[in-house]
Every structure is written in C-alpha cells, then in structure tokens.
Protein backbone atom coordinates (compact mmCIF):
# COMPACT_ATOMS: atom_id res chain seq x y z
CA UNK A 1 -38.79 -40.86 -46.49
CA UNK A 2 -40.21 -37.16 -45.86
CA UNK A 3 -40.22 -37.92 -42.21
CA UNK A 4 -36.73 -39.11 -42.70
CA UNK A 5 -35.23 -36.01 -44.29
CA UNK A 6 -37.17 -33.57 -42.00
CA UNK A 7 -35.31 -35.19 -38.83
CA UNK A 8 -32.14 -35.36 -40.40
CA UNK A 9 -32.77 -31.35 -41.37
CA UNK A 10 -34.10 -31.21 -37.72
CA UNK A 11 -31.07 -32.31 -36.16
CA UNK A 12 -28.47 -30.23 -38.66
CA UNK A 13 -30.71 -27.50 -37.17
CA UNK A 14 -30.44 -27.76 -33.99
CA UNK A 15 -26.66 -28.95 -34.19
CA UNK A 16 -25.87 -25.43 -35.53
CA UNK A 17 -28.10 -23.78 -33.22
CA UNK A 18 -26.22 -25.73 -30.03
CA UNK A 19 -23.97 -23.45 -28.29
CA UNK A 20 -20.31 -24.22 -28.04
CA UNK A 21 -19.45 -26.54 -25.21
CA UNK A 22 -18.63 -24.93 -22.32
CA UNK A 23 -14.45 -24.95 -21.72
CA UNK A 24 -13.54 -28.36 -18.99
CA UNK A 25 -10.07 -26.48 -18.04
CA UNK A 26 -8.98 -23.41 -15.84
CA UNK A 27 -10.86 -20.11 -16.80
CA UNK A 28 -8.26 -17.64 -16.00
CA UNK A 29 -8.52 -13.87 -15.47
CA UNK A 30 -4.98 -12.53 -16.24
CA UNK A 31 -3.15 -9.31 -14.79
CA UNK A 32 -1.21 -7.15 -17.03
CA UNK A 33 0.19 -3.41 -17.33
CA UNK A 34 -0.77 -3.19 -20.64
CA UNK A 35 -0.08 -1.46 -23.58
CA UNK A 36 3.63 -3.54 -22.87
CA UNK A 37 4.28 -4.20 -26.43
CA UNK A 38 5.83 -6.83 -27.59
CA UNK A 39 4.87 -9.39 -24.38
CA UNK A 40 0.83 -8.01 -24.32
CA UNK A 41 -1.35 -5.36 -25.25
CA UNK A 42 -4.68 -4.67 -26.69
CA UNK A 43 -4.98 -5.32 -30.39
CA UNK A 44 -7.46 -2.56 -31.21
CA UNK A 45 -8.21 -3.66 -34.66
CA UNK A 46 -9.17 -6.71 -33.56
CA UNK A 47 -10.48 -6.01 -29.82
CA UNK A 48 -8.43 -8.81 -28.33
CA UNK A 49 -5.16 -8.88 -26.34
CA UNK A 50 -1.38 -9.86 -28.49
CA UNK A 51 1.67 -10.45 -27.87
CA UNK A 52 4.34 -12.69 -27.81
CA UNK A 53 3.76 -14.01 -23.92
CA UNK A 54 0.35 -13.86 -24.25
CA UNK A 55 0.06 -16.10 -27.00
CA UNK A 56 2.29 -18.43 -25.00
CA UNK A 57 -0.06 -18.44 -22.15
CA UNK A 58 -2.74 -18.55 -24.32
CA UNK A 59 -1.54 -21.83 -25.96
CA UNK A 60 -0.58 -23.70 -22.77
CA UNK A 61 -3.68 -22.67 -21.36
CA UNK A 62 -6.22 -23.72 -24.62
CA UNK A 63 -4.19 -26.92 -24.23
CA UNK A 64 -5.51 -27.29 -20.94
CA UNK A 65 -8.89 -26.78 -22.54
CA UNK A 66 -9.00 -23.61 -20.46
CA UNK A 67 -9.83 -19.97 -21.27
CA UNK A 68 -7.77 -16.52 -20.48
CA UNK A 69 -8.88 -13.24 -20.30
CA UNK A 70 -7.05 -10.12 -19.64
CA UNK A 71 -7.94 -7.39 -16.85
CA UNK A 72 -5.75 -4.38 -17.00
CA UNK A 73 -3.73 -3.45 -13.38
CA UNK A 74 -1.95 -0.15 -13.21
CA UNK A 75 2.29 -1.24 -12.75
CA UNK A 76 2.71 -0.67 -9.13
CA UNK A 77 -0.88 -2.71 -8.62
CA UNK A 78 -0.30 -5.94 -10.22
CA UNK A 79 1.08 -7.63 -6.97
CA UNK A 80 -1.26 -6.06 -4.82
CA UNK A 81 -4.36 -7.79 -7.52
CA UNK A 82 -2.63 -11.13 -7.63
CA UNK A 83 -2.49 -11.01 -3.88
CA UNK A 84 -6.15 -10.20 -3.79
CA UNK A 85 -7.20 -12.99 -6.16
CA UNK A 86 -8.45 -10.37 -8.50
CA UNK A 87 -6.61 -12.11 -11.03
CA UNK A 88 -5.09 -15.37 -11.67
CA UNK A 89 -2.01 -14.91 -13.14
CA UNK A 90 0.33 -11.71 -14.32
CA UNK A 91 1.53 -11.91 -17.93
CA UNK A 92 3.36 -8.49 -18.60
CA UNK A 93 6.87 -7.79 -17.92
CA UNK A 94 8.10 -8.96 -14.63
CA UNK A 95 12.30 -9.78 -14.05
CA UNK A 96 12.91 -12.59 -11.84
CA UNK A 97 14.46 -11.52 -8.06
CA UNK A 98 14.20 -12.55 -5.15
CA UNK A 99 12.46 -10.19 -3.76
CA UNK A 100 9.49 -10.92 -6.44
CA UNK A 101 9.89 -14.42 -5.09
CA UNK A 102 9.24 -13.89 -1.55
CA UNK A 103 5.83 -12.25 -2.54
CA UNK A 104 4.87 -14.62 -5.41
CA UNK A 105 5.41 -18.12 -7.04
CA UNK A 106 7.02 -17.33 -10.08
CA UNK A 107 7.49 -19.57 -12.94
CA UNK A 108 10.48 -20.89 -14.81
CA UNK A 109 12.05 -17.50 -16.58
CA UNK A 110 10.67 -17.63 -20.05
CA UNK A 111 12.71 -14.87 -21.81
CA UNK A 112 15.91 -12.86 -21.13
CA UNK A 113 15.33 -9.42 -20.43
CA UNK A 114 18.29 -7.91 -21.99
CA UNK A 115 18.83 -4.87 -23.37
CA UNK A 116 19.87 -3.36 -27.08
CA UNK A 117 21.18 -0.66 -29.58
CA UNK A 118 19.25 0.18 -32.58
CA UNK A 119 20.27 2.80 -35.11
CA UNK A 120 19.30 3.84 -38.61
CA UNK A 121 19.93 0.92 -41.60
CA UNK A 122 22.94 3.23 -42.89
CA UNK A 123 24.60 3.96 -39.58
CA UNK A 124 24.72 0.19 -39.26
CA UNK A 125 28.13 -0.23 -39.93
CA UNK A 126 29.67 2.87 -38.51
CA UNK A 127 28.02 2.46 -35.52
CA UNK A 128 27.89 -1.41 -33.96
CA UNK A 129 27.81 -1.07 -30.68
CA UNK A 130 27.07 1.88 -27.60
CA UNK A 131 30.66 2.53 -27.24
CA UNK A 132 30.03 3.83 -31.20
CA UNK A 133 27.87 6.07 -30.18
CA UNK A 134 30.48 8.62 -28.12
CA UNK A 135 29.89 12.05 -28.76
CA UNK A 136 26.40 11.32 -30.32
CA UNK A 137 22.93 11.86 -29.03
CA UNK A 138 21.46 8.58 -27.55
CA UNK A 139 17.63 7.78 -26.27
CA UNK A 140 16.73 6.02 -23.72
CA UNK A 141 13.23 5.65 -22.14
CA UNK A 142 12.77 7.23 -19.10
CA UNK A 143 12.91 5.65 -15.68
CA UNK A 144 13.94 1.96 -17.77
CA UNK A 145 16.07 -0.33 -16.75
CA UNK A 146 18.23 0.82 -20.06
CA UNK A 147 18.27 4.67 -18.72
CA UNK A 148 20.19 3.58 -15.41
CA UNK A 149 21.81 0.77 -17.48
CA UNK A 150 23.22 3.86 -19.57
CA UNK A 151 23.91 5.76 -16.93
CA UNK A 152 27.06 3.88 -15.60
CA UNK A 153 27.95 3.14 -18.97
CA UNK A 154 27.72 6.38 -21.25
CA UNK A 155 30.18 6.54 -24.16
CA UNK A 156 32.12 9.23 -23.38
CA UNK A 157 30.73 12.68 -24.75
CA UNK A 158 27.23 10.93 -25.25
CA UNK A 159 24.27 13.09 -24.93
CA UNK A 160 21.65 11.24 -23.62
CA UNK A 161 18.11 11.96 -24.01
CA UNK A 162 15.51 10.52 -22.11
CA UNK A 163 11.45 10.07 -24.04
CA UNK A 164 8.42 8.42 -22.60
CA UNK A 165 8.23 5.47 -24.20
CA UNK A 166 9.85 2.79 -27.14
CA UNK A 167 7.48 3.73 -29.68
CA UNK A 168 8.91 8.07 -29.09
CA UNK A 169 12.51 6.41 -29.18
CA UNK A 170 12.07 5.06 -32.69
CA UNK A 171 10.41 8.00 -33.44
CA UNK A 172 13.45 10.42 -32.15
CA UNK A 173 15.64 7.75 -34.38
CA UNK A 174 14.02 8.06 -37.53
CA UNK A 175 13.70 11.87 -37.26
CA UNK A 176 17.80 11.94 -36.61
CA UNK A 177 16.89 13.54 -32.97
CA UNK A 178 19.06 10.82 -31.97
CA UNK A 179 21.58 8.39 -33.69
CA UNK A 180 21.02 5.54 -31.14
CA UNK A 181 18.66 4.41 -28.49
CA UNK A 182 18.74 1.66 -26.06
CA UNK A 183 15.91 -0.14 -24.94
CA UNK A 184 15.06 -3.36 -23.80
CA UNK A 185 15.68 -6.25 -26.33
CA UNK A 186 12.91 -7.75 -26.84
CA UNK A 187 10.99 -4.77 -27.37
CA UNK A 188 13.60 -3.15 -30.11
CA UNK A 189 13.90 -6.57 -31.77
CA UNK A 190 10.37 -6.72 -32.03
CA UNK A 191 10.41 -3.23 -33.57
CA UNK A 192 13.14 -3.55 -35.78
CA UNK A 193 11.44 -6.79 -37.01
CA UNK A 194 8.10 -4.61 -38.22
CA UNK A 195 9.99 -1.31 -39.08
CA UNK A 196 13.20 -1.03 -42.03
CA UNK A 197 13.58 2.17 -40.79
CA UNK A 198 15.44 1.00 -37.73
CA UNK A 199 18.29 -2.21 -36.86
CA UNK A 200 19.80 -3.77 -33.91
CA UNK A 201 23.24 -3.82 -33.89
CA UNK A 202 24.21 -4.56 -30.53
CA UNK A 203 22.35 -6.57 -27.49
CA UNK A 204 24.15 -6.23 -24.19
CA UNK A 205 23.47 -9.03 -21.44
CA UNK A 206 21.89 -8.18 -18.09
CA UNK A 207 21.56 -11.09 -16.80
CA UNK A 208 17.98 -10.34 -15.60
CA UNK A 209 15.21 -13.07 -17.28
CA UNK A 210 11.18 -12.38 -17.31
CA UNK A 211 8.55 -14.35 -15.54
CA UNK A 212 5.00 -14.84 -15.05
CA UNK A 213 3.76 -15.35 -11.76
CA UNK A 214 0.81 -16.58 -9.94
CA UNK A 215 -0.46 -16.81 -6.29
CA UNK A 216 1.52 -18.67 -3.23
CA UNK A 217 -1.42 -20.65 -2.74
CA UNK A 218 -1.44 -21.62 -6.80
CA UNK A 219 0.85 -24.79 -7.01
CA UNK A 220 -1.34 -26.26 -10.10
CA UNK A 221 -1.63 -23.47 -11.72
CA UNK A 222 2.21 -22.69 -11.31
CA UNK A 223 2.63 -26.62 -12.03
CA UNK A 224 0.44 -25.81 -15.31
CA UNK A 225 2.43 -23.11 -16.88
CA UNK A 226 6.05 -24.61 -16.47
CA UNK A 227 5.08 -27.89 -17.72
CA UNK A 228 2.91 -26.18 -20.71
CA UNK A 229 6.60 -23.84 -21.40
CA UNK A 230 8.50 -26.72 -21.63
CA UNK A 231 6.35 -28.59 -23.59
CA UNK A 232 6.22 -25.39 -26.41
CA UNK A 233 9.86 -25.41 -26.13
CA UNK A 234 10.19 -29.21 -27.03
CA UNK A 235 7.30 -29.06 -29.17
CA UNK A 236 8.85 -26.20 -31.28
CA UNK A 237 6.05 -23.82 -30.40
CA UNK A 238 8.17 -21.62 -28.54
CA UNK A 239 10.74 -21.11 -31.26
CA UNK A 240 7.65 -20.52 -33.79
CA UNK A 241 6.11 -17.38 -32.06
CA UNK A 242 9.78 -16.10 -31.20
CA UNK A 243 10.44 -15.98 -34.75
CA UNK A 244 6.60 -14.18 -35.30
CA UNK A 245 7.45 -11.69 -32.20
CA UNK A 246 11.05 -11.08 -32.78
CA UNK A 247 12.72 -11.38 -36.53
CA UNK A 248 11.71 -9.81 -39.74
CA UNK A 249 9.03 -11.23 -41.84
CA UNK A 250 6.63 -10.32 -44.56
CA UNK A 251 3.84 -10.64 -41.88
CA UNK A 252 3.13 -7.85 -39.23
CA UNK A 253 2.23 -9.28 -36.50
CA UNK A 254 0.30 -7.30 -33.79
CA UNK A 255 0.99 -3.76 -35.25
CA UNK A 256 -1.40 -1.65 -33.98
C-alpha cells in the first residue's frame, strides 16, 4: 500500500513539475507601432501587449494552438520589417489601399477607420456635430488623417488647434482649451468609453477600413487570419471585445 501511495505522490510530482507542452500551431512574431491605443500597446501594469486587434489576433491565433508576440517597428519601418521577415504579421493601424496592396497581402478589413467629434458631457446637446463647432476652438492631432480631414471641412470661424497625440486632445477638452476635437473613431470611442469627462456626438464616414497584413509569400498565414475573423464574427467573439474596446462599461479595460 506504502509503495502504492508513494508512486501515486511520485507521479502528482512530477506531473506538476512537467513543463507546459510546447504550442503545435504558428509561433508568430508580430509588427506594430505601438503605443496605438485602442488597436495595441504595451500594458505596463501587466507587461503584456492590449488592445482591441490584438486580442483578436491573439484569439484566432491561440485557436490555432499558436503563440504571438509583439516586436515594436518605428511607423515608416513596419513594411520595410514585414518585407524582411523580421516579423510575421503587422497588427497596428494600417487603412486598406491599393497601394498597401501592391506591397503586401492584406487581410479582409476588420474595422472602419472613421473619424469622430467628442465634446464635454454638457456641450452634448448644443453641440452635435463639427458644423456646431463654428467659431469655436477645435483639436485635432497633428499630421492625422482627421487634421487634413478638418482641413477641407472647417466650420466656418473654427480655430483649429493641432496637439501631439489623442490622449493631449482629451486633455485640451477637459481643460476647455478646446470645445471639440476630432480624432479617429475608434480611438475617441474607446476614450469616451473609459472617461465621463468626454462624449461622442458625431462620427463622420471616410470610407477608409483597417487591416492587418502579412508577407506576399504568406498565403496560410493570410488564409489563417480571415478565416479565424470570420469565424469571431459568427461566433460572436468579435462583437464581445468591440463592446470591451469601444462602449462604456463598469470595467476599464487596458487603461494604462
């Protein structure tokens, strides 16, 4: 009976001693310009990447019994380090052209890249949409897609005031620098979902829809990734993490 018990004990031993089993799927290094909250960044509390399209790739990938890890490319590199095989796969913000296209395969588009208004809760009303905002201060972030955007479309007698990033728009907002900013969608939607202090009123189509991309040479990998983003789309997945990334909750997902 002793004998018994000690090799039972023996094997619960070395059962929790035996390392985990080595992933049978892709083991993928992915590209990104992060910090590009809300789509990926570095969590710092938790020293792992977020974000809404990494936990997409993330769970077509673990689905695949595969692995993902993040390497960080500077913006204008990220081609260039697919190209070179330095990474797998880029997962921040890209917009679907054709010009992308002729350097890269590209994936189905996976989210529209439009573009917003936020203003202060108690402006809400007064001030629905951009045309609102004439002969008011407005942010925008500088050299975005919503600066040139406002550009051609400034409500006459708008100031417009260009800031470095998202995160100094909200700022300017909540100080009353500014009584509007626009930015790109997802990004303000994410922020207005983790901040009170803020609220989209308006989003304005563009037309323009992200991507992730891979390789030329990649057709499984590219096969991979549009199967595993329609299957989170039937599956419901899809829906579930754009309600985490994108409306407001009592959770606060990602804030760093």
């Amino acid at each position: 009976m002793g004998v018994l018990v000690a090799s039972a004990l023996l094997g619960v031993a070395c059962s929790a001693d035996r390392p985990p089993a080595t992933p049978r799927g892709p083991r993928l290094v992915a590209c990104a310009a992060e910090p590009d909250r809300p789509l990926v960044w570095l969590d710092v509390r938790r020293h792992e990447p977020t974000g809404f399209t990494w936990e997409l790739v993330e769970e077509i990938v673990g689905r695949a019994d595969g692995t993902v890890r993040l390497r960080r490319s500077r913006p204008a590199d990220l081609t260039f380090d697919l190209l070179d095989r330095d990474c797998d796969l880029i997962v921040s913000t890209l917009v679907e052209t054709p010009e992308l296209s002729e350097q890269v395969a590209t994936t189905d588009p996976y989210l529209d890249a439009d573009l917003a208004v936020a203003v202060r809760p108690l402006d809400a009303a007064a001030l629905p949409t951009v045309v609102a905002l004439a002969g008011r201060p407005i942010g925008v972030a500088e050299g975005s897609a919503a600066a040139e955007w406002l550009g051609a479309n400034r409500p006459p007698d708008a100031a417009v005031r260009a800031y470095p990033a998202v995160g100094d728009l909200v700022a300017a907002l909540r100080k009353g620098d500014v009584d509007g900013v626009v930015a790109s969608a997802p990004a303000l939607r994410h922020r207005a979902a983790q901040d009170d202090s803020i609220v989209v009123t308006e989003v304005v189509p563009t037309g323009a829809r992200l991507v992730l991309a891979v390789h030329p040479d990649d057709d499984d990998l590219l096969r991979l990734l549009d199967r595993g983003l329609a299957r989170l789309r039937d599956d419901g997945t899809y829906d579930r993490l754009a309600r985490r990334w994108f409306e407001p909750s009592d959770a606060d997902p990602g804030e760093d």
